[in-house]
Protein backbone atom coordinates (compact mmCIF):
# COMPACT_ATOMS: atom_id res chain seq x y z
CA UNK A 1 143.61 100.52 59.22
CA UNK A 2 144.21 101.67 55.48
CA UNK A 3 146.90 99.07 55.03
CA UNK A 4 144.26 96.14 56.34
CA UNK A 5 142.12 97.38 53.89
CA UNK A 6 144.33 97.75 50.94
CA UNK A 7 146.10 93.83 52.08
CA UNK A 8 142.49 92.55 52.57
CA UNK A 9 141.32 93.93 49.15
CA UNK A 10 144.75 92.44 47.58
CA UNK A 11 144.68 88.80 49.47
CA UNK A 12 141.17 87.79 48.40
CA UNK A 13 141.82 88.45 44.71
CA UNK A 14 140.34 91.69 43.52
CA UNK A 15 139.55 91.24 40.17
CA UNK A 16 139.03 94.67 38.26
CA UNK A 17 136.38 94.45 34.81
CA UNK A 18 139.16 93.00 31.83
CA UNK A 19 138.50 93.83 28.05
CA UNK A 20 136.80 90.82 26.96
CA UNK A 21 137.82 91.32 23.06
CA UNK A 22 141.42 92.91 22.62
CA UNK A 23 141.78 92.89 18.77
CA UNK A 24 145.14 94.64 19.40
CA UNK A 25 146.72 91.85 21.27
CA UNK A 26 149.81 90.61 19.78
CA UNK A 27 149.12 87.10 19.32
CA UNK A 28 152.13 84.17 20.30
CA UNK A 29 152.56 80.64 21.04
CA UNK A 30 151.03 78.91 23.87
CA UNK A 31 147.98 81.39 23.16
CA UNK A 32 144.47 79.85 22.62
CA UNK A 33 142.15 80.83 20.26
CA UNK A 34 138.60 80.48 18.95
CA UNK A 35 138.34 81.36 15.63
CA UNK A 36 134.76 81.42 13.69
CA UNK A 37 133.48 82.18 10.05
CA UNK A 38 130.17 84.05 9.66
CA UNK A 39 127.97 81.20 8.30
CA UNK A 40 129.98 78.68 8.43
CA UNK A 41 129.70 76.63 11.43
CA UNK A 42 131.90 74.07 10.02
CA UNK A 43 134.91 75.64 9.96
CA UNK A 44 134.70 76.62 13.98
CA UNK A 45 138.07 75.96 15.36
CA UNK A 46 139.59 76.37 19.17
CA UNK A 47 143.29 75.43 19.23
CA UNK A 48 146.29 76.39 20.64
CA UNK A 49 149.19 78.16 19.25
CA UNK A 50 152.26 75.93 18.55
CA UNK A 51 156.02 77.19 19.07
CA UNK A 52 156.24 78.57 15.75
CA UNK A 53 152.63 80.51 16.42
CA UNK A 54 150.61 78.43 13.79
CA UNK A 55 147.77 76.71 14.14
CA UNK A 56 145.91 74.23 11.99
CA UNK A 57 142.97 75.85 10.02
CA UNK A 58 140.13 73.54 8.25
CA UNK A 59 140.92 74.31 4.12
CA UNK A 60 143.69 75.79 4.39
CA UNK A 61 145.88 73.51 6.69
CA UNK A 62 148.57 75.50 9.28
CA UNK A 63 148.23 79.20 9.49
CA UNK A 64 150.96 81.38 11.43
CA UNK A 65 148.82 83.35 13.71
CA UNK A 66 152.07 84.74 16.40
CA UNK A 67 153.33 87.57 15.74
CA UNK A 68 150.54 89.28 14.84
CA UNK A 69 147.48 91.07 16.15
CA UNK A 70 144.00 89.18 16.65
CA UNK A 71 142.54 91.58 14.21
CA UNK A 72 145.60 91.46 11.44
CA UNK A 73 145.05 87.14 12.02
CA UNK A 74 141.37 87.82 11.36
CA UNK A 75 142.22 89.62 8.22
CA UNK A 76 144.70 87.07 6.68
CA UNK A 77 142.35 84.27 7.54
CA UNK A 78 140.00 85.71 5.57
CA UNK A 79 141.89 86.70 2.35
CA UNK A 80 143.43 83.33 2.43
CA UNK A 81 140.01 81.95 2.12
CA UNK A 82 138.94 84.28 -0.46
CA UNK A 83 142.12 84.17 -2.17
CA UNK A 84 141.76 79.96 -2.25
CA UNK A 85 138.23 79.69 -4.01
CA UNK A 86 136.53 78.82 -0.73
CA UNK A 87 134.34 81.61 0.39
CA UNK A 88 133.59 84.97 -0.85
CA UNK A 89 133.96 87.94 1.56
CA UNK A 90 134.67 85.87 4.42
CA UNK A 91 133.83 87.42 7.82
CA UNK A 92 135.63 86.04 10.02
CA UNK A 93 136.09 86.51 14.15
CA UNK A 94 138.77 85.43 16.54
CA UNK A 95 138.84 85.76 20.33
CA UNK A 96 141.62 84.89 22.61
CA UNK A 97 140.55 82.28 25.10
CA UNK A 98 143.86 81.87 27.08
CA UNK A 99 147.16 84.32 26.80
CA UNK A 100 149.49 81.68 27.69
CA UNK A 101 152.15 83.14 25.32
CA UNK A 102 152.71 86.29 27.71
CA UNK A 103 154.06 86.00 30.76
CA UNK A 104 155.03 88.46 33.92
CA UNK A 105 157.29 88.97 36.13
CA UNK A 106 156.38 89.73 40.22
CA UNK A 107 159.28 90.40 42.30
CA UNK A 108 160.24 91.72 45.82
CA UNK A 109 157.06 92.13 48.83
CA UNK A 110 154.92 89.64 47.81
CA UNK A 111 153.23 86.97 49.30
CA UNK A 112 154.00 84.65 46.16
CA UNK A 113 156.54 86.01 43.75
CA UNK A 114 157.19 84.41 40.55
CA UNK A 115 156.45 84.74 36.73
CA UNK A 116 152.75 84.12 35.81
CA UNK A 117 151.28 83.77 32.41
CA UNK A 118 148.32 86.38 31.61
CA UNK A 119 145.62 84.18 30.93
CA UNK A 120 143.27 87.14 30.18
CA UNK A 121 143.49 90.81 29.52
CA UNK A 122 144.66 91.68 32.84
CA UNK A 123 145.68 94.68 35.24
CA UNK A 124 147.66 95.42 37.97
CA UNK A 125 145.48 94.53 40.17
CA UNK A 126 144.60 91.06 38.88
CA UNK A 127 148.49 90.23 38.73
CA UNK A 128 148.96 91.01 42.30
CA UNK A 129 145.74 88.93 43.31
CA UNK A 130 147.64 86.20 41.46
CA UNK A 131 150.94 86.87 43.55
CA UNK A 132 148.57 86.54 46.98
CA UNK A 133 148.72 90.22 47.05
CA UNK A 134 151.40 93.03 48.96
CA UNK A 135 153.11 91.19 51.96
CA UNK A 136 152.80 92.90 55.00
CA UNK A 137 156.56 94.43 54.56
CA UNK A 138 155.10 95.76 51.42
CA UNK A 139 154.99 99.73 50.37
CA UNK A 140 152.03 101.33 49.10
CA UNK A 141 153.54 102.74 45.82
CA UNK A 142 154.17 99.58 43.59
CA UNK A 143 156.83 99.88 40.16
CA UNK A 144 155.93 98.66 36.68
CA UNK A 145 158.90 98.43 34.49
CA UNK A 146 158.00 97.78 30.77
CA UNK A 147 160.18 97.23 27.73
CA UNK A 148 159.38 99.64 25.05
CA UNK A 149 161.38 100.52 22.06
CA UNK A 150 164.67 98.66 23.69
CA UNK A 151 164.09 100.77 26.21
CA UNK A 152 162.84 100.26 30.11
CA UNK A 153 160.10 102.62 31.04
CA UNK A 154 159.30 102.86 34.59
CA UNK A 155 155.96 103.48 36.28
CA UNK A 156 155.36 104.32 40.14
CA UNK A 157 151.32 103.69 40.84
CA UNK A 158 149.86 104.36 44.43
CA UNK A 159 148.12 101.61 45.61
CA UNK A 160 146.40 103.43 48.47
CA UNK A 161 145.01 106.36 46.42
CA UNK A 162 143.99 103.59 43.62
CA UNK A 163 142.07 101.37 45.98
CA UNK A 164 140.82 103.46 48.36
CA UNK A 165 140.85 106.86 46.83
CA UNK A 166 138.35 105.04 44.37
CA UNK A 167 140.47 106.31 41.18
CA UNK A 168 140.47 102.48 39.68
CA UNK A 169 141.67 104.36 36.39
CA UNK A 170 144.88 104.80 37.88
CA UNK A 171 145.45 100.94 37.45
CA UNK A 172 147.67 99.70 34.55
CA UNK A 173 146.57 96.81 32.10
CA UNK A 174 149.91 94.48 32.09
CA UNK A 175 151.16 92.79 29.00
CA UNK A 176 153.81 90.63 27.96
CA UNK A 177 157.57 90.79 29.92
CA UNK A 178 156.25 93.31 32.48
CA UNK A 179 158.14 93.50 35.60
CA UNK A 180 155.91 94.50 38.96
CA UNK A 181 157.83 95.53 41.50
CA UNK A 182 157.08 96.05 44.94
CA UNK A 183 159.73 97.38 46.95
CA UNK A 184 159.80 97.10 51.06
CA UNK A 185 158.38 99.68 53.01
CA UNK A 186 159.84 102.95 54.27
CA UNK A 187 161.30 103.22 57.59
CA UNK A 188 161.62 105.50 60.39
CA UNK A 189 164.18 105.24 63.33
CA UNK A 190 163.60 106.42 66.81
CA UNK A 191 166.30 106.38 69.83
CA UNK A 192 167.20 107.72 73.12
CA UNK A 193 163.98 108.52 75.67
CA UNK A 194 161.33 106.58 74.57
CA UNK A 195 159.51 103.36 76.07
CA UNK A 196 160.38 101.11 72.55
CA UNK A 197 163.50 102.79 70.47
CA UNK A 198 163.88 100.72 66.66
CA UNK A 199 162.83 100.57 63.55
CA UNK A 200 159.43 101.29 62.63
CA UNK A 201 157.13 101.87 59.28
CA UNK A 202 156.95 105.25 57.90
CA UNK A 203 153.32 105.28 57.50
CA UNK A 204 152.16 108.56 55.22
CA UNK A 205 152.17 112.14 56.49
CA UNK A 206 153.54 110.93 59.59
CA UNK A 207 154.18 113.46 61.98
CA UNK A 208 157.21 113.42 64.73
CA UNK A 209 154.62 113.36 67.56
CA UNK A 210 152.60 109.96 65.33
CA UNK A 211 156.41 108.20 65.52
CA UNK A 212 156.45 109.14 69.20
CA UNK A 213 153.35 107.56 69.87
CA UNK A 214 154.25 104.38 67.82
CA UNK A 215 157.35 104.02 69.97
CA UNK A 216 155.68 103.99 72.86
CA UNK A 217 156.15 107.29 73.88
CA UNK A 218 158.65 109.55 76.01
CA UNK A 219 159.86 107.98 79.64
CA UNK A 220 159.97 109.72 82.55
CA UNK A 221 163.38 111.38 81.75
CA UNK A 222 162.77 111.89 78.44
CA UNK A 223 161.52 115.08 77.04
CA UNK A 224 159.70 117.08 73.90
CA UNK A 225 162.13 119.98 74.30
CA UNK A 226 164.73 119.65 71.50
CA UNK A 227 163.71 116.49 69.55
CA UNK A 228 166.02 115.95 66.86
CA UNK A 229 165.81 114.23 63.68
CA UNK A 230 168.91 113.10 61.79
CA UNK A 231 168.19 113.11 57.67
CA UNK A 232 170.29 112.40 54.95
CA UNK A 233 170.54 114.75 51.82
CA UNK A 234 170.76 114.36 48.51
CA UNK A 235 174.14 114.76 48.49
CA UNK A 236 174.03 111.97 51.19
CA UNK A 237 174.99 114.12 53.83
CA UNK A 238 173.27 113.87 56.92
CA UNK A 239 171.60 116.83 58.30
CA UNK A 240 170.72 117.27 62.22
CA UNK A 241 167.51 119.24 62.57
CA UNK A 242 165.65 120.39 65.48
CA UNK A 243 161.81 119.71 65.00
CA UNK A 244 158.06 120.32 66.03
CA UNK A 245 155.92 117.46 66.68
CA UNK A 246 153.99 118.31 64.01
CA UNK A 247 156.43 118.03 61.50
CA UNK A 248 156.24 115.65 58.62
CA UNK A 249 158.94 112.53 58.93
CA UNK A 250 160.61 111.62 55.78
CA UNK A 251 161.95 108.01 55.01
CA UNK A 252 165.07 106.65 56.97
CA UNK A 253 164.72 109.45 59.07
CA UNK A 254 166.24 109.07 62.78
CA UNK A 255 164.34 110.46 65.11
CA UNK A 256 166.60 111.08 68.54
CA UNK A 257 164.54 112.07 72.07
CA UNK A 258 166.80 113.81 74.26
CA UNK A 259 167.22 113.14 78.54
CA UNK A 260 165.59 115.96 80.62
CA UNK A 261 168.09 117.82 82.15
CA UNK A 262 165.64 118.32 85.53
């Protein structure tokens, strides 16, 4: 039921509240912008940034913009027109209509994966939307991988405890060459006595007794005494433990249900 939830939530494009003026966004081409000038109506200009991240600029002709932050842009447009006779303490304003120039990357259980272009101050969450949200095959814990310093930084964020926990901070605000990455879902194994043996989705704190039930349960020869569950180390050696039905499954765990002996 908490996977419909989280998939329905996903699917129908759950938008979280976006920063409507982010004066630290690095500006770059393919960006729009509307820039104004405090009492100056006549210099009002929406245009979009060229290759080289300039823009054309009433008085003062093409101004590189890219590159730089919406408030450093602000700043230079200013002094330029201070600096060129035309106004005297300009005050001058520049929003971001469209972040064309920034673009990420939405890969693995998807429903549409692909690179898309962050047209607003976005979030995980609105990226994902975008993407048709998790597939069904999807896990629950999604990875961000971000470039920073030459370096790839990594980020595991819950979904479930995000969404329906209600702890919406946990989202991340995406930017520019992100990579969201959501892998397929853990798996759990069952064999021997039980009405459906095969592969089946490790859903959390699963118990051995909750995988029993999911496979159908024991047959008539089968039985609870000495369940065993096959697990692999980190050393990659595989373990066989005897279990209670209460005990927690991890992933890729084989689960093996024994033949009554009377």
């Amino acid at each position: 039921m908490a996977r419909i939830c989280l998939l329905l939530l996903l699917l129908f494009g759950l938008s979280l509240p976006a920063i409507a003026d982010r004066k630290d966004y690095q500006l770059s081409p393919g960006d729009v912008v509307k820039i104004t000038v405090y009492d100056h109506p006549d210099l009002a200009t929406e245009a979009r940034l060229n290759e080289s991240g300039g823009v054309s600029f009433p008085l003062l002709g093409e101004i590189k913009l890219g590159g730089g932050t919406a408030q450093q842009a602000e700043a230079n447009i200013a002094r330029s027109l201070e600096q060129g006779g035309f106004i005297k303490k300009a005050q001058v304003n520049l929003i971001v209509l469209q972040f064309r120039g920034q673009q990420v990357n939405v890969l693995g259980q998807v429903n549409r994966p692909g690179r898309y272009p962050i047209e607003q101050t976005s979030t995980l969450a609105d990226i994902l939307a975008l993407a048709g949200g998790v597939a069904s095959s999807g896990a629950d814990q999604i990875v961000l991988i971000r470039r920073n310093g030459g370096r790839d930084e990594r980020q595991t964020i819950d979904t479930l405890e995000m969404f329906l926990d209600g702890k919406l901070a946990k989202d991340r605000e995406v930017a520019g060459g992100d990579v969201i990455f959501v892998p397929r879902y853990p798996q759990i194994y069952i064999y021997g006595e039980v009405q459906r043996p095969g592969a089946f989705r490790l859903e959390r704190n699963m118990s051995v007794v909750q995988a029993l039930s999911v496979g159908g349960g024991l047959t008539q020869r089968g039985t609870q005494r000495g369940i065993r569950v096959m697990r692999r180390g980190q050393d990659g050696q595989t373990q066989t433990l005897e279990v209670a039905l209460s005990d927690p499954l991890k992933p890729d765990d084989v689960i093996y249900v024994k033949e009554s002996l009377f």
